[in-house]
ModelCIF file with pLDDT and N, C-alpha, C, O atoms, coordinates in Angstrom:
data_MODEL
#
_entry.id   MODEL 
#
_entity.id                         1 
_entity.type                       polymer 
_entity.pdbx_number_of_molecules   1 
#
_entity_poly.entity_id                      1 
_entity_poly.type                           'polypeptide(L)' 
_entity_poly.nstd_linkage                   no 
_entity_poly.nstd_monomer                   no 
_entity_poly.pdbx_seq_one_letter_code       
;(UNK)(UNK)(UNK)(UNK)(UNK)(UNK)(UNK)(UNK)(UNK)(UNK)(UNK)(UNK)(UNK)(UNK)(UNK)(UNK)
(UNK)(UNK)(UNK)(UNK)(UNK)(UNK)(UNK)(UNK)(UNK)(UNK)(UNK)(UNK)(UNK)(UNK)(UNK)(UNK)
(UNK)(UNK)(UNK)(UNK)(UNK)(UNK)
;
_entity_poly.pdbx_seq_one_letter_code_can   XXXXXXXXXXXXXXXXXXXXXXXXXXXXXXXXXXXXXX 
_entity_poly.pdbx_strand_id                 A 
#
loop_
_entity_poly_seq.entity_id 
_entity_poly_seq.num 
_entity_poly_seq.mon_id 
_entity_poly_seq.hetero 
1 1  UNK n 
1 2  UNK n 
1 3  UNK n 
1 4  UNK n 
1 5  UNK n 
1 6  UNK n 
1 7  UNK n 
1 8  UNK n 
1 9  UNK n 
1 10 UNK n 
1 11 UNK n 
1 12 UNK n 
1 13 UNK n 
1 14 UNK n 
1 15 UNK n 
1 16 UNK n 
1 17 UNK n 
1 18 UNK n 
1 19 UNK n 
1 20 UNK n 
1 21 UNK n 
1 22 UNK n 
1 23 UNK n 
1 24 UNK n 
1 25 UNK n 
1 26 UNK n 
1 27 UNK n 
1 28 UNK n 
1 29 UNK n 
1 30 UNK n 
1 31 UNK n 
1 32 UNK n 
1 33 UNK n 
1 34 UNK n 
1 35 UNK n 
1 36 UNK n 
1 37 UNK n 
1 38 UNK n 
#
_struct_asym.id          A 
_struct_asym.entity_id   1 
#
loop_
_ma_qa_metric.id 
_ma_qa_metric.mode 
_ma_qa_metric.name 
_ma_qa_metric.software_group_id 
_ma_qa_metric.type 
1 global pLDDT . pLDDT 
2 local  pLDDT . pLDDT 
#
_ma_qa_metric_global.metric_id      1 
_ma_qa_metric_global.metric_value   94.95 
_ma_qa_metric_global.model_id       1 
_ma_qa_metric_global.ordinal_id     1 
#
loop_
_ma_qa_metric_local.label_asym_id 
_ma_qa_metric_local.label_comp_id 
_ma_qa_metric_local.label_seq_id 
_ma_qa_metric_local.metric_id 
_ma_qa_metric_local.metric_value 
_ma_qa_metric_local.model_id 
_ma_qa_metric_local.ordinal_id 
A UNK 1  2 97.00 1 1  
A UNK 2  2 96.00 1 2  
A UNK 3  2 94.00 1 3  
A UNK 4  2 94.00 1 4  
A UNK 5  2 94.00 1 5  
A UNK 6  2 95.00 1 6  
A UNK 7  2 96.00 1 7  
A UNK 8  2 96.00 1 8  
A UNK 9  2 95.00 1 9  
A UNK 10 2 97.00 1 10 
A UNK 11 2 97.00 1 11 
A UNK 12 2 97.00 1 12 
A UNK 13 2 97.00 1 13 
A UNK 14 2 97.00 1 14 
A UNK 15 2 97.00 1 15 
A UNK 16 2 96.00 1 16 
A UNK 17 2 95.00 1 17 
A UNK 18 2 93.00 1 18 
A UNK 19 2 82.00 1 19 
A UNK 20 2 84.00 1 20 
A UNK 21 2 85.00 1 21 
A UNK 22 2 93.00 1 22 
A UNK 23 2 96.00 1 23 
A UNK 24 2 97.00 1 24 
A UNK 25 2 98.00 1 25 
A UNK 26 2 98.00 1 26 
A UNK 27 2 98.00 1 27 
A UNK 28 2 98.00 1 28 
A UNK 29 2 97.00 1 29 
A UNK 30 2 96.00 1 30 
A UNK 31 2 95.00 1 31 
A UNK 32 2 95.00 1 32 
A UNK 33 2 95.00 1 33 
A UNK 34 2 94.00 1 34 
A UNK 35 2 94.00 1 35 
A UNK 36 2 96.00 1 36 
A UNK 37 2 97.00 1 37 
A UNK 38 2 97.00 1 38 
#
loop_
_atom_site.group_PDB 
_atom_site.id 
_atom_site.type_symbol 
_atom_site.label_atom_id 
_atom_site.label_alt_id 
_atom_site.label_comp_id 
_atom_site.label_asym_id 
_atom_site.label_entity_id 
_atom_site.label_seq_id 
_atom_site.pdbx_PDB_ins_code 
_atom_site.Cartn_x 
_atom_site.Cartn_y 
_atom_site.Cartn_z 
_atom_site.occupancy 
_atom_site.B_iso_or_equiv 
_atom_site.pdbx_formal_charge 
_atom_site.auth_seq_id 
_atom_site.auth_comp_id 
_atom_site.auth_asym_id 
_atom_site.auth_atom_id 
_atom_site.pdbx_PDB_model_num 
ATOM 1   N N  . UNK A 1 1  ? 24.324 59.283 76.973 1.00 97.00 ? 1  UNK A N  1 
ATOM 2   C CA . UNK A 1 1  ? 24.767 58.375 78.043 1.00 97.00 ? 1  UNK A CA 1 
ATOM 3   C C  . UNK A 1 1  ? 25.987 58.930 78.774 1.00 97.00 ? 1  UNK A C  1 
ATOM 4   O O  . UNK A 1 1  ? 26.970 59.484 78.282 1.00 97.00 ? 1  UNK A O  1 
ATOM 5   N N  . UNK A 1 2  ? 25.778 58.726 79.763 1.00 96.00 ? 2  UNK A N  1 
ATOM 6   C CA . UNK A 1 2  ? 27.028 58.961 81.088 1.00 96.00 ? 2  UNK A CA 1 
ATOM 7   C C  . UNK A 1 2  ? 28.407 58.381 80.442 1.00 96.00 ? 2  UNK A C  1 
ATOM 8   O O  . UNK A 1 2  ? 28.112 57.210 80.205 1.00 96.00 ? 2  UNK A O  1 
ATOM 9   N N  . UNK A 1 3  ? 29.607 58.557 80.077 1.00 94.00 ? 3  UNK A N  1 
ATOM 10  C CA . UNK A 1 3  ? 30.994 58.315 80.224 1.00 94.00 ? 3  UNK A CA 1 
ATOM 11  C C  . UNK A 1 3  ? 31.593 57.802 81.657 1.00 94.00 ? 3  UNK A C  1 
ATOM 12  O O  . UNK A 1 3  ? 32.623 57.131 81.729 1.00 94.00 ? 3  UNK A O  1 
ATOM 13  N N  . UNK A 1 4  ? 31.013 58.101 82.502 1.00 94.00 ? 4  UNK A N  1 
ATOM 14  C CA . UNK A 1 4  ? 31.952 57.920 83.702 1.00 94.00 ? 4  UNK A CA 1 
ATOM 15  C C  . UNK A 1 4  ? 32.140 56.203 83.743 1.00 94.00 ? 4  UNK A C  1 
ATOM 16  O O  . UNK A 1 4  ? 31.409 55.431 83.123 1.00 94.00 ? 4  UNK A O  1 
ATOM 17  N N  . UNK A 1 5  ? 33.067 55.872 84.449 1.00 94.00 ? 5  UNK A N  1 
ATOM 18  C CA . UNK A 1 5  ? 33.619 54.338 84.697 1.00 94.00 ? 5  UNK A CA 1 
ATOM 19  C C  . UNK A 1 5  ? 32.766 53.255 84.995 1.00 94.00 ? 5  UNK A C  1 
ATOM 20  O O  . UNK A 1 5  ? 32.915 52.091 84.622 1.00 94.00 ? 5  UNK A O  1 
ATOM 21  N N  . UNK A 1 6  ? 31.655 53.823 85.854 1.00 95.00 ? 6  UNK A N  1 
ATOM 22  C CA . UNK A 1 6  ? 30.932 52.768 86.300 1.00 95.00 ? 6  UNK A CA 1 
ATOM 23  C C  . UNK A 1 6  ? 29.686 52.632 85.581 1.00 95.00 ? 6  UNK A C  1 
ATOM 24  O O  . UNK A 1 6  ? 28.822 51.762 85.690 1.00 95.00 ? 6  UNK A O  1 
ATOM 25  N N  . UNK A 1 7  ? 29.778 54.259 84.366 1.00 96.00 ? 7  UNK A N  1 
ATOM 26  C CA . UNK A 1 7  ? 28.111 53.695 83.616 1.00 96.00 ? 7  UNK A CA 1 
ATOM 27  C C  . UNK A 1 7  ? 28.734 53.636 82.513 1.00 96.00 ? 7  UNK A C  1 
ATOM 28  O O  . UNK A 1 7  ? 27.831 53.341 81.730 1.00 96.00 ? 7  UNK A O  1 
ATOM 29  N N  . UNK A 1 8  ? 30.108 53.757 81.647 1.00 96.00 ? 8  UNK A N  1 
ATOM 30  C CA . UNK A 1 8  ? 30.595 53.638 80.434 1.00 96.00 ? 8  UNK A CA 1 
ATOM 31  C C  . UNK A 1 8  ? 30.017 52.032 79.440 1.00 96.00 ? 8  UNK A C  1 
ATOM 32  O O  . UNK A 1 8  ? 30.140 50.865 79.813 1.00 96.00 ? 8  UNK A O  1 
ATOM 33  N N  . UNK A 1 9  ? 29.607 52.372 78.576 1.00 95.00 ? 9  UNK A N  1 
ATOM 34  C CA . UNK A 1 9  ? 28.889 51.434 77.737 1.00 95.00 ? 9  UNK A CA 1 
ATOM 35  C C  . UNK A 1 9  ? 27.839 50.517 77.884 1.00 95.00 ? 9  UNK A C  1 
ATOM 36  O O  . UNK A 1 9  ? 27.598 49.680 77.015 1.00 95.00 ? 9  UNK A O  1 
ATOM 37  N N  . UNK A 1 10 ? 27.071 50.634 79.130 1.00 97.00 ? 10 UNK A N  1 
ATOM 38  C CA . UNK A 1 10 ? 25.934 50.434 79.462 1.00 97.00 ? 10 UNK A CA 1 
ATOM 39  C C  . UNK A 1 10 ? 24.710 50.657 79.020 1.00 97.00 ? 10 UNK A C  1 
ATOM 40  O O  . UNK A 1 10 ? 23.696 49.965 79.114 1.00 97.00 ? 10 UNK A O  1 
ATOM 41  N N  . UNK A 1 11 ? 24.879 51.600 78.571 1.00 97.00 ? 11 UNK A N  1 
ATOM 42  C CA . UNK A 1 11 ? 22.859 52.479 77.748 1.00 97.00 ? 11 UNK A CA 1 
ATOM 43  C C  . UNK A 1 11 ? 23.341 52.573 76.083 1.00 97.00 ? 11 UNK A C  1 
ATOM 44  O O  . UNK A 1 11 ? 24.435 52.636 75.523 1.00 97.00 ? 11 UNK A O  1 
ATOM 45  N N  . UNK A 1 12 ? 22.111 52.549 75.683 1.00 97.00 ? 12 UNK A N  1 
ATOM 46  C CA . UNK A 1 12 ? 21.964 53.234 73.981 1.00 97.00 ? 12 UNK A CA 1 
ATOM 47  C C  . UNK A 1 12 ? 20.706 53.727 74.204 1.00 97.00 ? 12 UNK A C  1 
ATOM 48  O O  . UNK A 1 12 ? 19.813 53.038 74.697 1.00 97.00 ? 12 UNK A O  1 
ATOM 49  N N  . UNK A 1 13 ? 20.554 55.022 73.833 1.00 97.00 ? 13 UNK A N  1 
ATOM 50  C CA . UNK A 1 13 ? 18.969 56.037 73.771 1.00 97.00 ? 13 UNK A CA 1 
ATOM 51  C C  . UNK A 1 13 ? 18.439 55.636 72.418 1.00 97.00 ? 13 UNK A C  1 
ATOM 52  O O  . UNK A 1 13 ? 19.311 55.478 71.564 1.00 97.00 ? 13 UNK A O  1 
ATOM 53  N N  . UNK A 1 14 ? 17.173 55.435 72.039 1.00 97.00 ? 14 UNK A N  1 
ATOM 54  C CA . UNK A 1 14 ? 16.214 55.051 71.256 1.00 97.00 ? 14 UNK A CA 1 
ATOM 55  C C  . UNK A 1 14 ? 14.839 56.219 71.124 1.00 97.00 ? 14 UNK A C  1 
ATOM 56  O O  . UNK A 1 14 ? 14.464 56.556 72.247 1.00 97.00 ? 14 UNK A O  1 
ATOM 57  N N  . UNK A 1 15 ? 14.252 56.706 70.283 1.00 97.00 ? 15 UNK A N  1 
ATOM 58  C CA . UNK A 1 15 ? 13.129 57.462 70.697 1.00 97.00 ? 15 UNK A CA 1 
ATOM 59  C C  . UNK A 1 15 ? 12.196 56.619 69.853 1.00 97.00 ? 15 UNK A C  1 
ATOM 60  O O  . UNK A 1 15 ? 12.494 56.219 68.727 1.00 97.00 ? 15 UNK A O  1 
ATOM 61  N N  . UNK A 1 16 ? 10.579 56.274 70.719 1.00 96.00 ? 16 UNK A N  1 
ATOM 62  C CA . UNK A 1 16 ? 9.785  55.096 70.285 1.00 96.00 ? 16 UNK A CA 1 
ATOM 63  C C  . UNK A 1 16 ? 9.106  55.597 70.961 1.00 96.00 ? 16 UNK A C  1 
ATOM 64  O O  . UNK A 1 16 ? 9.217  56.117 72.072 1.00 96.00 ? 16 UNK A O  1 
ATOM 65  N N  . UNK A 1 17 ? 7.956  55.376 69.938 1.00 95.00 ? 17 UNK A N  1 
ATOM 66  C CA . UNK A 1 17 ? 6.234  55.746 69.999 1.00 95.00 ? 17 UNK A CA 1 
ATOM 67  C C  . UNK A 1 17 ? 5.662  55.032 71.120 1.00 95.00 ? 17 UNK A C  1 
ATOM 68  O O  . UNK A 1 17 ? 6.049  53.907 71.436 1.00 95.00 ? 17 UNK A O  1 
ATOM 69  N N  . UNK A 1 18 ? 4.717  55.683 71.749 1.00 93.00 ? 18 UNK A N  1 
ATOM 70  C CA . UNK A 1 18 ? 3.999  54.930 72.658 1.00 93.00 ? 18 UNK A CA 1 
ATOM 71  C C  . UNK A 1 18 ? 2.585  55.504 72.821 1.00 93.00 ? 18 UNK A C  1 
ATOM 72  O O  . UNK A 1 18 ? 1.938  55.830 73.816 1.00 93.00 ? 18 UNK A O  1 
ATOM 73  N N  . UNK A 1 19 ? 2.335  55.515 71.548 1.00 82.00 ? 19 UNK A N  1 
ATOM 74  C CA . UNK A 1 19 ? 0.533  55.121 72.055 1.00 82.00 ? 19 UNK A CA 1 
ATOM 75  C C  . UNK A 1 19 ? -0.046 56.670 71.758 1.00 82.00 ? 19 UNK A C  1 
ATOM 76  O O  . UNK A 1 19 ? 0.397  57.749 72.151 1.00 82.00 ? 19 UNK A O  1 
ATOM 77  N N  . UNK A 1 20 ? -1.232 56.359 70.894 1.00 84.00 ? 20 UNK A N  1 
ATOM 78  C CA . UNK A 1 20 ? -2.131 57.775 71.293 1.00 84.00 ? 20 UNK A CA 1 
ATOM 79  C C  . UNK A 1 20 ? -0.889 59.288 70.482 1.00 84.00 ? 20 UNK A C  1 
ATOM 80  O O  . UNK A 1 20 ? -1.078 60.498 70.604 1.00 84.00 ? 20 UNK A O  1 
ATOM 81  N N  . UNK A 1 21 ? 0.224  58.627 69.757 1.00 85.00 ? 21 UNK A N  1 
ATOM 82  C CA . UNK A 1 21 ? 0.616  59.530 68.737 1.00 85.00 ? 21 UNK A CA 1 
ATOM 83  C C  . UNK A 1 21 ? 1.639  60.036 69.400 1.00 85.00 ? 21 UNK A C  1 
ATOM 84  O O  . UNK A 1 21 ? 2.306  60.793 68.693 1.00 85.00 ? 21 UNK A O  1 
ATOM 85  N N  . UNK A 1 22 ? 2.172  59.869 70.892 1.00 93.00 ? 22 UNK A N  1 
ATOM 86  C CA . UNK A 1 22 ? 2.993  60.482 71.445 1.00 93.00 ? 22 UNK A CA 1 
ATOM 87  C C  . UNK A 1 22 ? 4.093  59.110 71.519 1.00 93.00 ? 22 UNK A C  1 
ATOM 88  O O  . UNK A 1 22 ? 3.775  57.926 71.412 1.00 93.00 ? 22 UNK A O  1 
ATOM 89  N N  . UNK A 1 23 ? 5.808  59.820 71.791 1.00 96.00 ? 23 UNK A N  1 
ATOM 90  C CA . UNK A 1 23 ? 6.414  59.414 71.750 1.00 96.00 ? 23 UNK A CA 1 
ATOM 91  C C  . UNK A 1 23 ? 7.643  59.673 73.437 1.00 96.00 ? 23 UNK A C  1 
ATOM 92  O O  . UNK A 1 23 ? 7.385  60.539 74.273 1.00 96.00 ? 23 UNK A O  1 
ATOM 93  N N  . UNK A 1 24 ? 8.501  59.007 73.520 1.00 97.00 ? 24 UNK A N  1 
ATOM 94  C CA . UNK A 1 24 ? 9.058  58.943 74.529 1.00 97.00 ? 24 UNK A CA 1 
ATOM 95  C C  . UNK A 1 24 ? 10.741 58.557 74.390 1.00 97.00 ? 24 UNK A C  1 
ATOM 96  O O  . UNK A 1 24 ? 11.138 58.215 73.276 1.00 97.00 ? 24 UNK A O  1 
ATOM 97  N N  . UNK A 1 25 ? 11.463 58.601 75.234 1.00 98.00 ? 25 UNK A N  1 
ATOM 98  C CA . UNK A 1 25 ? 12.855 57.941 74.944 1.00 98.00 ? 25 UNK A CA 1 
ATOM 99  C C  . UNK A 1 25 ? 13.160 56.649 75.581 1.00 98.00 ? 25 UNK A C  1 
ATOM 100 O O  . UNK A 1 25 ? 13.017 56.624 76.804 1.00 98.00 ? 25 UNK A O  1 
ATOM 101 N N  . UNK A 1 26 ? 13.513 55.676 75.055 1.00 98.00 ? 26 UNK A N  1 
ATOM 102 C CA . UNK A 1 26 ? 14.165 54.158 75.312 1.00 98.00 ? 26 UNK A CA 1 
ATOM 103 C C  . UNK A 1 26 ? 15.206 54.060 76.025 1.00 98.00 ? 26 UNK A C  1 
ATOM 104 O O  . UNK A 1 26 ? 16.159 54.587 75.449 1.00 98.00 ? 26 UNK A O  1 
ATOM 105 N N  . UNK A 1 27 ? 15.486 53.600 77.081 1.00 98.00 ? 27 UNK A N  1 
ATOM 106 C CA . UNK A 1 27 ? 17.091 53.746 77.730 1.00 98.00 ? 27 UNK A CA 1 
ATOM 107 C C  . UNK A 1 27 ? 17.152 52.100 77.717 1.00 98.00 ? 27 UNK A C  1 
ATOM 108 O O  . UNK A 1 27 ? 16.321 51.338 78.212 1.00 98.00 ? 27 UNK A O  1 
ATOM 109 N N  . UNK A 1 28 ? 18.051 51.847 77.195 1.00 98.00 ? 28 UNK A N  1 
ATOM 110 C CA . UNK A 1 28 ? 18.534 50.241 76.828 1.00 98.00 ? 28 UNK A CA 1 
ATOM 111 C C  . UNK A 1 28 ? 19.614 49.648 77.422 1.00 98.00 ? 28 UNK A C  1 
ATOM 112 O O  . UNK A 1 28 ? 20.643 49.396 76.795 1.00 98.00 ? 28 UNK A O  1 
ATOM 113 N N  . UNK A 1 29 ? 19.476 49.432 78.457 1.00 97.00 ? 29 UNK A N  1 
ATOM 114 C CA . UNK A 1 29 ? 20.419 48.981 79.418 1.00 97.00 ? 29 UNK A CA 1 
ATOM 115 C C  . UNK A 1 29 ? 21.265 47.909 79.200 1.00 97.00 ? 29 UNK A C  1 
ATOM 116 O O  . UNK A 1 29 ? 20.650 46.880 78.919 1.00 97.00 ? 29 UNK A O  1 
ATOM 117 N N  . UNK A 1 30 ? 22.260 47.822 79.228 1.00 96.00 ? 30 UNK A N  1 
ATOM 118 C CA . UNK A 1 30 ? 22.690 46.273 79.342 1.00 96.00 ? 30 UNK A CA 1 
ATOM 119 C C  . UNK A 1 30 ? 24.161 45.997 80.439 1.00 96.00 ? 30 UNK A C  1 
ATOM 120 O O  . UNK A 1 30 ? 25.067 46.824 80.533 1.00 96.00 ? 30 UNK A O  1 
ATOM 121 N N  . UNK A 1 31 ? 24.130 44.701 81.175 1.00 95.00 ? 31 UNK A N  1 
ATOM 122 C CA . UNK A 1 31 ? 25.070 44.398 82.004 1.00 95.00 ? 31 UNK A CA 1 
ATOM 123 C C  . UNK A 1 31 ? 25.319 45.014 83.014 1.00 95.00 ? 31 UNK A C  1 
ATOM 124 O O  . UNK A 1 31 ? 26.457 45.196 83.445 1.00 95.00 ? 31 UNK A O  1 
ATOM 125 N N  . UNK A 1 32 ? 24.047 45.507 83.640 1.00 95.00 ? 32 UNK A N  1 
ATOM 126 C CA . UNK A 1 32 ? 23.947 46.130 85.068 1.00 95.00 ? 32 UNK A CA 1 
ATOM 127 C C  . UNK A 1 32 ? 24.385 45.198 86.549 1.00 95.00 ? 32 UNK A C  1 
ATOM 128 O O  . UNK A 1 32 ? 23.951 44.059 86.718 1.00 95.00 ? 32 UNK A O  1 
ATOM 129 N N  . UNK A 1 33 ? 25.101 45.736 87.333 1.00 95.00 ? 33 UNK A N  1 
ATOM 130 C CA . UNK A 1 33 ? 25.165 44.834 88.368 1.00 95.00 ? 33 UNK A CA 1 
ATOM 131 C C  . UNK A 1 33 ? 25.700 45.702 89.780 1.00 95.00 ? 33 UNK A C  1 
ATOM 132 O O  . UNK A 1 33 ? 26.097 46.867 89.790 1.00 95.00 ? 33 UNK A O  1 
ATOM 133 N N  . UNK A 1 34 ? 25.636 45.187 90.428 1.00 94.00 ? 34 UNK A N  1 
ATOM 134 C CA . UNK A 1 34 ? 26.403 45.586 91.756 1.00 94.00 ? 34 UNK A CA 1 
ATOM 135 C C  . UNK A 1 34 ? 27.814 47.018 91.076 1.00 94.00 ? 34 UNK A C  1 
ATOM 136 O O  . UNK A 1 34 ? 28.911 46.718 90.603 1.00 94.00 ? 34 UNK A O  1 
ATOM 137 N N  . UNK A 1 35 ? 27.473 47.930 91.190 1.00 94.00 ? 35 UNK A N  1 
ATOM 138 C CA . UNK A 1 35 ? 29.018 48.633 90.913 1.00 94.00 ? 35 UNK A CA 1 
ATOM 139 C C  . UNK A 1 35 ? 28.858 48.891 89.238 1.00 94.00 ? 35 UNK A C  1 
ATOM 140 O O  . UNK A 1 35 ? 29.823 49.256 88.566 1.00 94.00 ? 35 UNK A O  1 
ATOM 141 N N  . UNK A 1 36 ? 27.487 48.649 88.643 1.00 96.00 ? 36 UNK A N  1 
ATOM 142 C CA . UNK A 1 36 ? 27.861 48.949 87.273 1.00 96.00 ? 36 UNK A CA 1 
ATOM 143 C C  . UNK A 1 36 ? 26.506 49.713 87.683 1.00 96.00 ? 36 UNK A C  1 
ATOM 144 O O  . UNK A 1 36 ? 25.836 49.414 88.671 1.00 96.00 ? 36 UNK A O  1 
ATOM 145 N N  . UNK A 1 37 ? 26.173 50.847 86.685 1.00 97.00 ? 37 UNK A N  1 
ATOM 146 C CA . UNK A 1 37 ? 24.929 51.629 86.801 1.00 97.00 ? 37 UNK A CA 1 
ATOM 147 C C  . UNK A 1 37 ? 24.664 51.774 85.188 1.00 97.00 ? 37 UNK A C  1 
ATOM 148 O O  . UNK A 1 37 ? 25.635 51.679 84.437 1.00 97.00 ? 37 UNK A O  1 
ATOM 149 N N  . UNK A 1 38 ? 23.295 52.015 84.628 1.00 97.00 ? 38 UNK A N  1 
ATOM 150 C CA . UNK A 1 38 ? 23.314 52.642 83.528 1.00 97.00 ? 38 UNK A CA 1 
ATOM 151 C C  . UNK A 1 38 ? 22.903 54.779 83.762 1.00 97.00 ? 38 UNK A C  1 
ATOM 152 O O  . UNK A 1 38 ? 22.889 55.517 82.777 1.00 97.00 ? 38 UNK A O  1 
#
């Protein structure tokens, strides 16, 4: 995850299966808004 000010503590990465044996990464956003980014 990004450090910078406007994405600081926004995301947690997860890696989770999706289907057919393959897998992918989770970006878990939280408290996005105007001026906040993940």
């Amino acid at each position: 995850p990004d450090d910078a000010g406007e994405a600081r503590g926004t995301l947690a990465l997860e890696n989770v299966p999706v289907g057919s044996g393959k897998r992918a990464l989770a970006l878990h956003f939280r408290a996005l808004a105007p001026g906040r980014v993940a």
